[in-house]
Protein backbone atom coordinates (compact mmCIF):
# COMPACT_ATOMS: atom_id res chain seq x y z
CA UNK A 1 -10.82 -32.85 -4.97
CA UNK A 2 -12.08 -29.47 -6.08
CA UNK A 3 -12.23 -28.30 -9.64
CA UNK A 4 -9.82 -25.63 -10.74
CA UNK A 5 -12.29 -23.58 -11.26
CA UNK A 6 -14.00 -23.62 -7.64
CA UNK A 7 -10.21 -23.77 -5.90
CA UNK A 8 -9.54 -20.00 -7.53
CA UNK A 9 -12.73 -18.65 -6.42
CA UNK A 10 -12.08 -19.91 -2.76
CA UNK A 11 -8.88 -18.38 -2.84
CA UNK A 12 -10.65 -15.14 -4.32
CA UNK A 13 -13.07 -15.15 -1.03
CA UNK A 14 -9.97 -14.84 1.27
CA UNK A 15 -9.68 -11.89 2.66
CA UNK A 16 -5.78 -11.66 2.32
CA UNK A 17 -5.72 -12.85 -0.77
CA UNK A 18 -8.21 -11.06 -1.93
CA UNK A 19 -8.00 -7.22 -0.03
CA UNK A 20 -4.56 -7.21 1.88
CA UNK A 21 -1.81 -8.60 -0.90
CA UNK A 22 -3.50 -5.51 -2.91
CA UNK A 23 -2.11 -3.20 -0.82
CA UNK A 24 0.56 -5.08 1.37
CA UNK A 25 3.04 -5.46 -1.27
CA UNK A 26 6.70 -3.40 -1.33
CA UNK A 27 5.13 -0.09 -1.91
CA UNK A 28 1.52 0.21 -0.69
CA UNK A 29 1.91 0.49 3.11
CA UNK A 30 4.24 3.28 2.36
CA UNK A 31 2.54 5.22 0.15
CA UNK A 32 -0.61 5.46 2.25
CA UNK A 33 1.61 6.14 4.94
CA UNK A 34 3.07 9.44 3.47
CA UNK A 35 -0.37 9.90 1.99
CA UNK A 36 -1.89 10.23 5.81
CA UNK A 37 1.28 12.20 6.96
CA UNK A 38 0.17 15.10 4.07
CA UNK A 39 -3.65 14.69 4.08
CA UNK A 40 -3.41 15.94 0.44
CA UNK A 41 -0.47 15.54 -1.81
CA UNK A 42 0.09 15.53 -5.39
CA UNK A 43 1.89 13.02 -7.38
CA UNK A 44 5.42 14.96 -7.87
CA UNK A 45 5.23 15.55 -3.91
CA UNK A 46 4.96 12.12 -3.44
CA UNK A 47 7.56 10.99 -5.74
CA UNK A 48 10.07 13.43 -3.86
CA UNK A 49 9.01 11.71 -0.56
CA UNK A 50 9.91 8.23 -1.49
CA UNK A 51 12.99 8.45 -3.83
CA UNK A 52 12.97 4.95 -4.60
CA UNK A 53 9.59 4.50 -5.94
CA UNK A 54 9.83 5.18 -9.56
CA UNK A 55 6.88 7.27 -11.39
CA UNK A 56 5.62 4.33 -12.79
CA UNK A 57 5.52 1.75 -10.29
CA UNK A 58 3.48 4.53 -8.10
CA UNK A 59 0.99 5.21 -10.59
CA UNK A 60 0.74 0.82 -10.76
CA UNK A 61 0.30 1.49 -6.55
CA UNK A 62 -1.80 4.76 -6.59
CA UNK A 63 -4.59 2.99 -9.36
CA UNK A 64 -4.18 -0.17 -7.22
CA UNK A 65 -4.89 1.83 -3.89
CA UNK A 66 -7.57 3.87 -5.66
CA UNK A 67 -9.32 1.09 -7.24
CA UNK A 68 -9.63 -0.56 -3.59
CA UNK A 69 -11.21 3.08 -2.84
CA UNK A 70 -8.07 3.65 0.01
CA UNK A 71 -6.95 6.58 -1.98
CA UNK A 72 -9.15 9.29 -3.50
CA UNK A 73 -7.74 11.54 -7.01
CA UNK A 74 -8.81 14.29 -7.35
CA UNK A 75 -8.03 15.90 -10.89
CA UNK A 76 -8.52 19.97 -11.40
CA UNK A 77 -9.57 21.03 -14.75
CA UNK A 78 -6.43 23.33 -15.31
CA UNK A 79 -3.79 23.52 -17.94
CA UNK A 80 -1.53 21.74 -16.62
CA UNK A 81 -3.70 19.16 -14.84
CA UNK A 82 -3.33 19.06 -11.43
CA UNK A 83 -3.73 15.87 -9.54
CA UNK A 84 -4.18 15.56 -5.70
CA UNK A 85 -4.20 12.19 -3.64
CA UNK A 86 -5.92 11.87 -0.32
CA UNK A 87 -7.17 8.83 1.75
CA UNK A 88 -10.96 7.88 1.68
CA UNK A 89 -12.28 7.36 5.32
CA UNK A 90 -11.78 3.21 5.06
CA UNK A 91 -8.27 3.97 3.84
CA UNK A 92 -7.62 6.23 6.97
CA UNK A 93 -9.31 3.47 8.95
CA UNK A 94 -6.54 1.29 8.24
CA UNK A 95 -3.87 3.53 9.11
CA UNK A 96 -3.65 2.88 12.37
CA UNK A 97 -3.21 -0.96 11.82
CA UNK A 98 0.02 -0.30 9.58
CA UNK A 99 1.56 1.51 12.08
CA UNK A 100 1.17 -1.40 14.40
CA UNK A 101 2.74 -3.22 12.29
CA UNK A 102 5.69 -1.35 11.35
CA UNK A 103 5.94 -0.56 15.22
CA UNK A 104 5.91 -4.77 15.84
CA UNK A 105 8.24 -5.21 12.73
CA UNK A 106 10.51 -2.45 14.42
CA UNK A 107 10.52 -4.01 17.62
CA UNK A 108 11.62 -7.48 16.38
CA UNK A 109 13.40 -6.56 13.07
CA UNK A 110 16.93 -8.00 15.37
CA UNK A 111 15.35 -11.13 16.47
CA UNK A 112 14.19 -11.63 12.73
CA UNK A 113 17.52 -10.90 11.70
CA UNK A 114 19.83 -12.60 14.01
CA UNK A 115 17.35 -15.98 13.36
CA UNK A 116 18.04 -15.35 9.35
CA UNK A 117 21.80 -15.35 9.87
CA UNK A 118 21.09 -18.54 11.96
CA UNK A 119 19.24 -20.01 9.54
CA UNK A 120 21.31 -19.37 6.55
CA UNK A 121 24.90 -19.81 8.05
């Protein structure tokens, strides 16, 4: 049996674990979705484009995202600051995966569904 110890640093080398729950959680996908869709876009833009996103749960996802290095901030020394968000190139490498998978998960979202209600009752 492993120790505690070594079982959380195996789980630590998964690369799910590890990379994608970082940025495959509620809000992530979406944000460097939009992100892409502007190129450059500051944080009150982006908090107009997804309505439910509160301010501070997308600063939690922006820092998240940037500490990953899949989003770029840019600050400008001006009074007020101004703060622009952009995707680094590995960030924009993965862009084409999420839309895969949004495409699959629109393609199937029925079959999921209609299997839930069968399921559940």
């Amino acid at each position: 049996m492993l120790k505690k110890n070594s079982q959380n640093s195996m789980f630590e080398m998964c690369p799910i674990r590890n990379v994608i729950a970082r940025f495959g959680n509620k809000w992530g996908f979406l944000v460097l979705l939009v992100i892409h869709e502007h190129k450059v876009i500051r944080f009150n833009e982006l908090t107009r484009a997804i309505p439910d996103l509160s301010a501070r749960m997308l600063s939690v996802t922006l820092r998240t995202l940037e500490e990953d290095d899949l989003v770029k901030r840019k600050v400008y020394p001006e009074i007020p600051p101004r703060v622009e968000y952009s995707l680094t190139p590995i960030g924009e490498e993965l862009i084409p995966i999420i839309i895969e998978l949004t495409e699959w998960a629109n393609k199937n979202l029925p079959t999921i569904i209609n299997h839930r209600k069968k399921i559940t009752g």
